[in-house]
Protein backbone atom coordinates (compact mmCIF):
# COMPACT_ATOMS: atom_id res chain seq x y z
CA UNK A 1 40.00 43.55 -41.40
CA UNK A 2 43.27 43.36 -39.50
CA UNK A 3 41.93 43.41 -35.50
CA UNK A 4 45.64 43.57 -34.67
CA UNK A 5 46.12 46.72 -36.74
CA UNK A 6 43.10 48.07 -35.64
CA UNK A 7 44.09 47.10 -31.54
CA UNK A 8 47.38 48.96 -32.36
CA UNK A 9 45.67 52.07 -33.77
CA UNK A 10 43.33 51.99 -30.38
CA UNK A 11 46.04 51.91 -27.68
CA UNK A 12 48.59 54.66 -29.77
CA UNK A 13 45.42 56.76 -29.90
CA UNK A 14 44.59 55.92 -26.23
CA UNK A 15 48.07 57.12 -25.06
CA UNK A 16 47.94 60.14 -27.16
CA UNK A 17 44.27 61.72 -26.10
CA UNK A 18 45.10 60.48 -22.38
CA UNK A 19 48.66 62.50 -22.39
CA UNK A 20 46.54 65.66 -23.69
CA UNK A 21 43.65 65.26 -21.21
CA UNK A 22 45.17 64.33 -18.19
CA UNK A 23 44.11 62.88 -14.84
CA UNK A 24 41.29 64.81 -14.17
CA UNK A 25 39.64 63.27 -17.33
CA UNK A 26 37.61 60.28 -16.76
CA UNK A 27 39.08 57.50 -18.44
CA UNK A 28 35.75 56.27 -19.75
CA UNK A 29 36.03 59.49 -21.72
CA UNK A 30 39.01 59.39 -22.43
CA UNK A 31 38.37 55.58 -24.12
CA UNK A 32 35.65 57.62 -26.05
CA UNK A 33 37.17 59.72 -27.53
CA UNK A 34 39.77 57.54 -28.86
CA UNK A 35 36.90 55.63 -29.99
CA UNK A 36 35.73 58.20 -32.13
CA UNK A 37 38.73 59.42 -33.56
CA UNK A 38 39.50 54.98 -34.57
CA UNK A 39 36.03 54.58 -35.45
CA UNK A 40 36.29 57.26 -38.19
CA UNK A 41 39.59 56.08 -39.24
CA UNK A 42 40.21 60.14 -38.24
CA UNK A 43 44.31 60.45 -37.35
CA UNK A 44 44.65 62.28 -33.20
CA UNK A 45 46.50 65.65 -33.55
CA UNK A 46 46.49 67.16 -29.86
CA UNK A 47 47.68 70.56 -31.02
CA UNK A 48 44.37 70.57 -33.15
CA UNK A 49 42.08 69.21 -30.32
CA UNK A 50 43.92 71.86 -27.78
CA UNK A 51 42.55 74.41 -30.15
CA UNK A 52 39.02 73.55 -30.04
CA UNK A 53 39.32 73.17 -26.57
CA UNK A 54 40.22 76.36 -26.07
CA UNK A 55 37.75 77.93 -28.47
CA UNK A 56 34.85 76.42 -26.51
CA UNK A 57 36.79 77.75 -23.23
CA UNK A 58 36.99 80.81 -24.18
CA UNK A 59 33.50 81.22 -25.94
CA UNK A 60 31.59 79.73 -22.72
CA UNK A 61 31.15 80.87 -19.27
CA UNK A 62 32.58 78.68 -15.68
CA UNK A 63 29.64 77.69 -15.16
CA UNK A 64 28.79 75.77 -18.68
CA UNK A 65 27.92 72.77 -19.31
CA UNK A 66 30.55 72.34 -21.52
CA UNK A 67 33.16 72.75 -18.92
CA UNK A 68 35.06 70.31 -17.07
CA UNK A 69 35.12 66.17 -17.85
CA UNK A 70 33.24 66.57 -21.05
CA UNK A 71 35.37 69.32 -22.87
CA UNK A 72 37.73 67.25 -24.84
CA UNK A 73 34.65 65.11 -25.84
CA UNK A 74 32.76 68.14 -27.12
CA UNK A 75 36.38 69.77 -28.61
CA UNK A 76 36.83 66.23 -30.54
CA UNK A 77 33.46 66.23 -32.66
CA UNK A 78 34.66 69.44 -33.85
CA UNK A 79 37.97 68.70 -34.84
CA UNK A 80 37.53 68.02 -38.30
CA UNK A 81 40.26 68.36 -40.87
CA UNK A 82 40.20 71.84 -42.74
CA UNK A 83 37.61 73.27 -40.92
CA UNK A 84 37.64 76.58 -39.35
CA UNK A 85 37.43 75.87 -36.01
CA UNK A 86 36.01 79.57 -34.45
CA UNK A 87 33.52 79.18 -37.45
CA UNK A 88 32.70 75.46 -36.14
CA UNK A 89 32.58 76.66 -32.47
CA UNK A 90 30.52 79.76 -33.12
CA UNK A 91 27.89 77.73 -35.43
CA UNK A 92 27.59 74.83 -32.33
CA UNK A 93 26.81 77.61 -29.30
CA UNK A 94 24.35 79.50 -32.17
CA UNK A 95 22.54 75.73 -32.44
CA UNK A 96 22.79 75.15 -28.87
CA UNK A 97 20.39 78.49 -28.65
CA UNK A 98 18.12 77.92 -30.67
CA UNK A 99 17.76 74.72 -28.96
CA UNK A 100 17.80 76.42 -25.89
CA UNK A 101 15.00 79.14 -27.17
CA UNK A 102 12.26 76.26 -27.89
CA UNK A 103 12.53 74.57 -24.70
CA UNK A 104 15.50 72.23 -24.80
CA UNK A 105 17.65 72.71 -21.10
CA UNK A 106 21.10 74.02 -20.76
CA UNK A 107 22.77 70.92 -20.31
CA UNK A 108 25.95 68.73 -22.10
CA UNK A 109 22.78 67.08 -23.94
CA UNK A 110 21.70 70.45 -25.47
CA UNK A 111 25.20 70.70 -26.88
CA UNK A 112 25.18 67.32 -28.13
CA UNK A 113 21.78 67.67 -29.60
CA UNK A 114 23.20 71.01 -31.54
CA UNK A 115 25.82 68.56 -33.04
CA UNK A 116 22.82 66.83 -35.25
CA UNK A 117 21.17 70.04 -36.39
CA UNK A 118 21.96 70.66 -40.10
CA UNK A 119 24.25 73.32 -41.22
CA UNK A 120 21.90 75.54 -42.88
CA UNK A 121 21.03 77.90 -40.39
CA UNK A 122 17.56 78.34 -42.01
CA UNK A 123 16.84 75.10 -41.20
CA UNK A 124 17.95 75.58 -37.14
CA UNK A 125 14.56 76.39 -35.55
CA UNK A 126 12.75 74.03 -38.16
CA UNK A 127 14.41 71.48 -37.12
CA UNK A 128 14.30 72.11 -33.20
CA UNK A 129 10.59 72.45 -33.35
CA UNK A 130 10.16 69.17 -34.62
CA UNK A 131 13.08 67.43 -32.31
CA UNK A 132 10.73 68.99 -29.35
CA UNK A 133 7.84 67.92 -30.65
CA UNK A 134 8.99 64.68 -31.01
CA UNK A 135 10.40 64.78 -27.49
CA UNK A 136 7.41 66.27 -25.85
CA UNK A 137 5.51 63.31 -27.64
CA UNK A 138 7.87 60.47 -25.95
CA UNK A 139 7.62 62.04 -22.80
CA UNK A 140 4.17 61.34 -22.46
CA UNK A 141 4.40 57.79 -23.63
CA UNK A 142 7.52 57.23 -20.86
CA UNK A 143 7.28 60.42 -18.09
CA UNK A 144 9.80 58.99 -16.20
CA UNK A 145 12.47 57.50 -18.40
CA UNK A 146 12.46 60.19 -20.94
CA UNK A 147 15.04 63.30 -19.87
CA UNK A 148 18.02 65.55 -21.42
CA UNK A 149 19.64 62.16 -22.73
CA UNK A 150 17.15 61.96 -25.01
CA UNK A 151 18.16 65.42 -26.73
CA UNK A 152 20.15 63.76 -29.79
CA UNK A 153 18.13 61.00 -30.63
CA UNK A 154 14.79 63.44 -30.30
CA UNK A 155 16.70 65.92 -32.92
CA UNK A 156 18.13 63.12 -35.31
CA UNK A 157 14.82 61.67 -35.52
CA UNK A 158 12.89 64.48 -35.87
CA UNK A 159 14.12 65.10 -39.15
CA UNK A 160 11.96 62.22 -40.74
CA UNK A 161 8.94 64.76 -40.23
CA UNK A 162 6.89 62.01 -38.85
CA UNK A 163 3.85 62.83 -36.78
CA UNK A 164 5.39 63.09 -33.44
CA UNK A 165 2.29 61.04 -31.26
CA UNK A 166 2.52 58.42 -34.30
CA UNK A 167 6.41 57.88 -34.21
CA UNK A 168 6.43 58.09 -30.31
CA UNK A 169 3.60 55.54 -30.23
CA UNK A 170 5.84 53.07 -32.21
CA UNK A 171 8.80 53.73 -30.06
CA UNK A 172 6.70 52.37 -27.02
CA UNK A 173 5.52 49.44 -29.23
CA UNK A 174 9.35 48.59 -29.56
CA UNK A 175 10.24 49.43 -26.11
CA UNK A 176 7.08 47.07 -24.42
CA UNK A 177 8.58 44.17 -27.17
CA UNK A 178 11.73 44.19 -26.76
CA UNK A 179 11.09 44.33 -22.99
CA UNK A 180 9.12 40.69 -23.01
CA UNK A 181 11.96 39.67 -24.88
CA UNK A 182 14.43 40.10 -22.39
CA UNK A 183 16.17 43.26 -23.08
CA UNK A 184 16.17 45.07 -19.33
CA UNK A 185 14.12 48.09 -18.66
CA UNK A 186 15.77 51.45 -18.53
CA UNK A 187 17.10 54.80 -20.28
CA UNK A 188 19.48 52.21 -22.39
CA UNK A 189 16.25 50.14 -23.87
CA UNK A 190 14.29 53.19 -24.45
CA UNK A 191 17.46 54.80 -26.44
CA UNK A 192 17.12 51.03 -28.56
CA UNK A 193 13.10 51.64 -29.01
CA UNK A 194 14.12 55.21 -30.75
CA UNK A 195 16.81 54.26 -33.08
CA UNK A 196 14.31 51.29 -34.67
CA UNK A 197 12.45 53.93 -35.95
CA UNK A 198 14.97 55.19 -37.73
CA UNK A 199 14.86 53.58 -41.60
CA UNK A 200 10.97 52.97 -40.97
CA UNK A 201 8.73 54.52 -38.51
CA UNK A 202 6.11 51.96 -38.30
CA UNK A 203 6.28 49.13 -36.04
CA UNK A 204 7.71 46.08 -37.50
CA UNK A 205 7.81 42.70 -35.60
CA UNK A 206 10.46 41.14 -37.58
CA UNK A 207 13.01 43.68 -36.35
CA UNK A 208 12.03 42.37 -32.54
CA UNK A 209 13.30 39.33 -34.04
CA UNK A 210 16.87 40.34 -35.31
CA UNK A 211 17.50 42.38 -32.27
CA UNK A 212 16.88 39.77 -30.36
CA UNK A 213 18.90 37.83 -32.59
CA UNK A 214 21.99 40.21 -32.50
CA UNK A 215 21.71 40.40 -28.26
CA UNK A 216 21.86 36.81 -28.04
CA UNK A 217 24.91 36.33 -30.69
CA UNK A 218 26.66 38.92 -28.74
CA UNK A 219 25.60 37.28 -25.54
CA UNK A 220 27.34 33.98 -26.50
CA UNK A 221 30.66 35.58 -27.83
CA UNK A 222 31.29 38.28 -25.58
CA UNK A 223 29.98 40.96 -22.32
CA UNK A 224 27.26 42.82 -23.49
CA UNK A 225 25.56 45.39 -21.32
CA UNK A 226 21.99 48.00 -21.41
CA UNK A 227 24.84 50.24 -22.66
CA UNK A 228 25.33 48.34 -26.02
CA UNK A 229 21.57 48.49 -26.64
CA UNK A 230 21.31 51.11 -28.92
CA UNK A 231 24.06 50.25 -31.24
CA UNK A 232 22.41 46.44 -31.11
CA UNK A 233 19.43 48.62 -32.41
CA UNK A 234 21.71 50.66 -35.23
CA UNK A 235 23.41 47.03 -36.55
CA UNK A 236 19.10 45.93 -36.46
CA UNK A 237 17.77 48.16 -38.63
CA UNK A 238 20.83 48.33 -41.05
CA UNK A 239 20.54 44.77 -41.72
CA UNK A 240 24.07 43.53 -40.38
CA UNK A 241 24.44 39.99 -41.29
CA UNK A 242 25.92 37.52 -39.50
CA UNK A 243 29.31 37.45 -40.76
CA UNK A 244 29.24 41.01 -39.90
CA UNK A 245 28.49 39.86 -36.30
CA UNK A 246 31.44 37.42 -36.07
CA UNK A 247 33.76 40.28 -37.34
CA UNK A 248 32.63 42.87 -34.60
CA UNK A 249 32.88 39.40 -31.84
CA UNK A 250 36.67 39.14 -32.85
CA UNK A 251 37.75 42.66 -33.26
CA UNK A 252 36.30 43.22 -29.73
CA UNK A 253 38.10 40.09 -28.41
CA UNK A 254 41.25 41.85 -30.07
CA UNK A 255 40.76 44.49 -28.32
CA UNK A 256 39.71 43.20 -24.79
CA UNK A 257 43.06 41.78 -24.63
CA UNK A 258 44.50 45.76 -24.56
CA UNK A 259 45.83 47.19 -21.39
CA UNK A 260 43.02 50.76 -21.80
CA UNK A 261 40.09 47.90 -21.91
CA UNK A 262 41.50 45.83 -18.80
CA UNK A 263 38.40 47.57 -16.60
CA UNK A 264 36.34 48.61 -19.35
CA UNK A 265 35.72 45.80 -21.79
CA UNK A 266 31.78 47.00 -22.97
CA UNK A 267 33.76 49.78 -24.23
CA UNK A 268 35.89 47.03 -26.74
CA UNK A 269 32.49 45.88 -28.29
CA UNK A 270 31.09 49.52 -28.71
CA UNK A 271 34.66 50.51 -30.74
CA UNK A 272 34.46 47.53 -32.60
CA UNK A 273 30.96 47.52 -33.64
CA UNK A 274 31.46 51.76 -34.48
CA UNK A 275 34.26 50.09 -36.76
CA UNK A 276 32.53 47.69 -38.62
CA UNK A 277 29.46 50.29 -39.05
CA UNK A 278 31.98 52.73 -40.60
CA UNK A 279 33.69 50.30 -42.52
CA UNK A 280 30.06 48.98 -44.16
CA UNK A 281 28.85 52.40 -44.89
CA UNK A 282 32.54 53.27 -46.17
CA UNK A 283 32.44 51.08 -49.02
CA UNK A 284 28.58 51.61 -50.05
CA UNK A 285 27.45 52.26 -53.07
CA UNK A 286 26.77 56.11 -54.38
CA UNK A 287 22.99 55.82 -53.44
CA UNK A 288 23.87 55.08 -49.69
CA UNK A 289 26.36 57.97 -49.65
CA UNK A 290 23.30 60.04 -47.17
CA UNK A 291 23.41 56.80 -45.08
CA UNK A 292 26.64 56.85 -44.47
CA UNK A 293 26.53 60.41 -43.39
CA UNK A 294 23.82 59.48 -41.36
CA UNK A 295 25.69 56.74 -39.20
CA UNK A 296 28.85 58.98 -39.05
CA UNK A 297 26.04 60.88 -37.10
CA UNK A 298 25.04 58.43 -35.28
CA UNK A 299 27.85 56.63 -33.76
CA UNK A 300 28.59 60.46 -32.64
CA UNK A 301 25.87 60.92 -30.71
CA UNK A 302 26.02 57.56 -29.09
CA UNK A 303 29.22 57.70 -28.04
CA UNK A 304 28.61 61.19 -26.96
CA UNK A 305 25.89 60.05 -25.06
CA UNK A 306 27.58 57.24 -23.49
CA UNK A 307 29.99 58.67 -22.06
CA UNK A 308 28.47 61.86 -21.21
CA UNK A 309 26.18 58.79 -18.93
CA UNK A 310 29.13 57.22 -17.42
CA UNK A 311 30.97 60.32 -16.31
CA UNK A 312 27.25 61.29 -14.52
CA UNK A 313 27.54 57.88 -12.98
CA UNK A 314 30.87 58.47 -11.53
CA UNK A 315 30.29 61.93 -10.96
CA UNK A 316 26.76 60.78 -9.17
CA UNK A 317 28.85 57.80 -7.21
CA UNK A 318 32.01 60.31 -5.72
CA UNK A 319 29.26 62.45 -4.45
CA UNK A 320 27.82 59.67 -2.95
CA UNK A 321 30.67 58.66 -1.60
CA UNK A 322 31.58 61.97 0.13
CA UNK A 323 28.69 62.27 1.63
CA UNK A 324 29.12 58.85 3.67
């Protein structure tokens, strides 16, 4: 790994989505989406991204959710090479109602959610029945923490076809642990409870232990925030090793030292651990091939869920400052 390469990569791709997205696009977005495009060693083209962009304009009302701040974030997890892009935009508003028929709200999240579904369109409503199931079952374990931003996690991990009160029971186990150990309480920590359920469903106290483990090593090298928590949680149950660690500490250093990072360094540590994720799964061996399908999935719908967080926060904190 070359974290001077990889620094290089960041800021062209930086320059490149913020040129096509322009000022009214939050820059925490903005450092998203070059995130995913670096994280998936996927080359920017902006004449390809303009065209999903204006697919989902033109297939979406003014008032959609998919309007406004978020719509180059939505246009860039479509904006695959040789894909058919109306196909790829007409499959994601076709998920997005299904979603939308079972019970899921009309929000970014419902969108992002529809990202996870499976391509098999026989498998749509299958598949959103058990991601509301499963969501419906957290919600009663955590009323108040559990909202749209749960969406994507609810419909990735509703595909293990767990008992929903069982594998929303062990979520809380995680969240109430992890909580004594000194991760804070919040939406961030609950996110972390979900994703260790994702190789194994049942509570395990040794992966209390690495987590911890991971927090602290981060703590010690670099800024960690709540923010970070899941992907602590992804790098826990994938059994990232130490020297694994040190690599993801020094690529983020690398990249805190870039002019796009100067007032957003936890986004340096969540692009470098994406990287190393990627990189792992990249170089697997045949039999891990689903898993590394899987974590191209989920470093999607974190970062889509991060930022898709943020820009509420600033959205929340302009309004807030309006009104004083």
């Amino acid at each position: 790994m070359d974290a001077n390469v990889i620094r290089q990569e960041v800021e062209t791709t930086y320059e490149k989505v913020k040129s096509l997205a322009g000022w009214t696009v939050d820059k925490n977005v903005v450092l998203t989406i070059t995130s995913y495009y670096v994280t998936s060693e996927r080359e920017f083209d902006a004449e390809s991204l303009s065209r999903v962009m204006d697919a989902l304009k033109s297939k979406s009302s003014w008032l959609s959710p998919l309007r406004g701040n978020l719509l180059p974030m939505m246009a860039a997890f479509l904006d695959k090479p040789g894909t058919d892009i109306d196909k790829e935009v007409n499959r994601l508003f076709a998920k997005q109602q299904v979603l939308k028929g079972i019970g899921f709200r009309n929000t970014i999240h419902s969108y992002l959610a529809a990202l996870l579904l499976t391509n098999d369109t026989e498998l749509y409503e299958n598949e959103a029945r058990q991601a509301k199931k499963l969501y419906d079952a957290i919600k009663k374990r955590h009323f108040f923490l559990t909202s749209d931003d749960d969406y994507a996690y609810a419909v990735l991990l509703g595909k293990r076809g767990a008992d929903p009160m069982e594998h929303a029971k062990s979520m809380r186990a995680y969240y109430d642990s992890l909580r004594t150990e000194g991760f804070r309480s919040g939406n961030e920590l609950q996110w972390l409870s979900q994703v260790m359920t994702y190789i194994q469903i049942k509570f395990d106290p040794s992966l209390i232990t690495r987590a911890v483990e991971v927090l602290n090593h981060f703590k010690r090298n670099t800024k960690v925030r709540p923010v970070h928590y899941p992907m602590i949680g992804f790098l826990t149950v994938f059994g990232i090793d130490d020297i694994e660690l040190q690599n993801i500490v020094e690529l983020t250093h690398s990249l805190e030292e870039s002019k796009p990072f100067k007032w957003n360094r936890e986004m340096a540590l969540s692009i470098a651990i994406g990287y190393i994720m990627h990189k792992l799964t990249e170089s697997a061996e045949a039999e891990s091939v689903s898993l590394a399908t899987s974590v191209e999935l989920i470093i999607q719908a974190q970062q889509a869920v991060m930022a898709a967080t943020i820009a509420a926060m600033v959205a929340s904190t302009s309004a807030n400052s309006a009104n004083n």
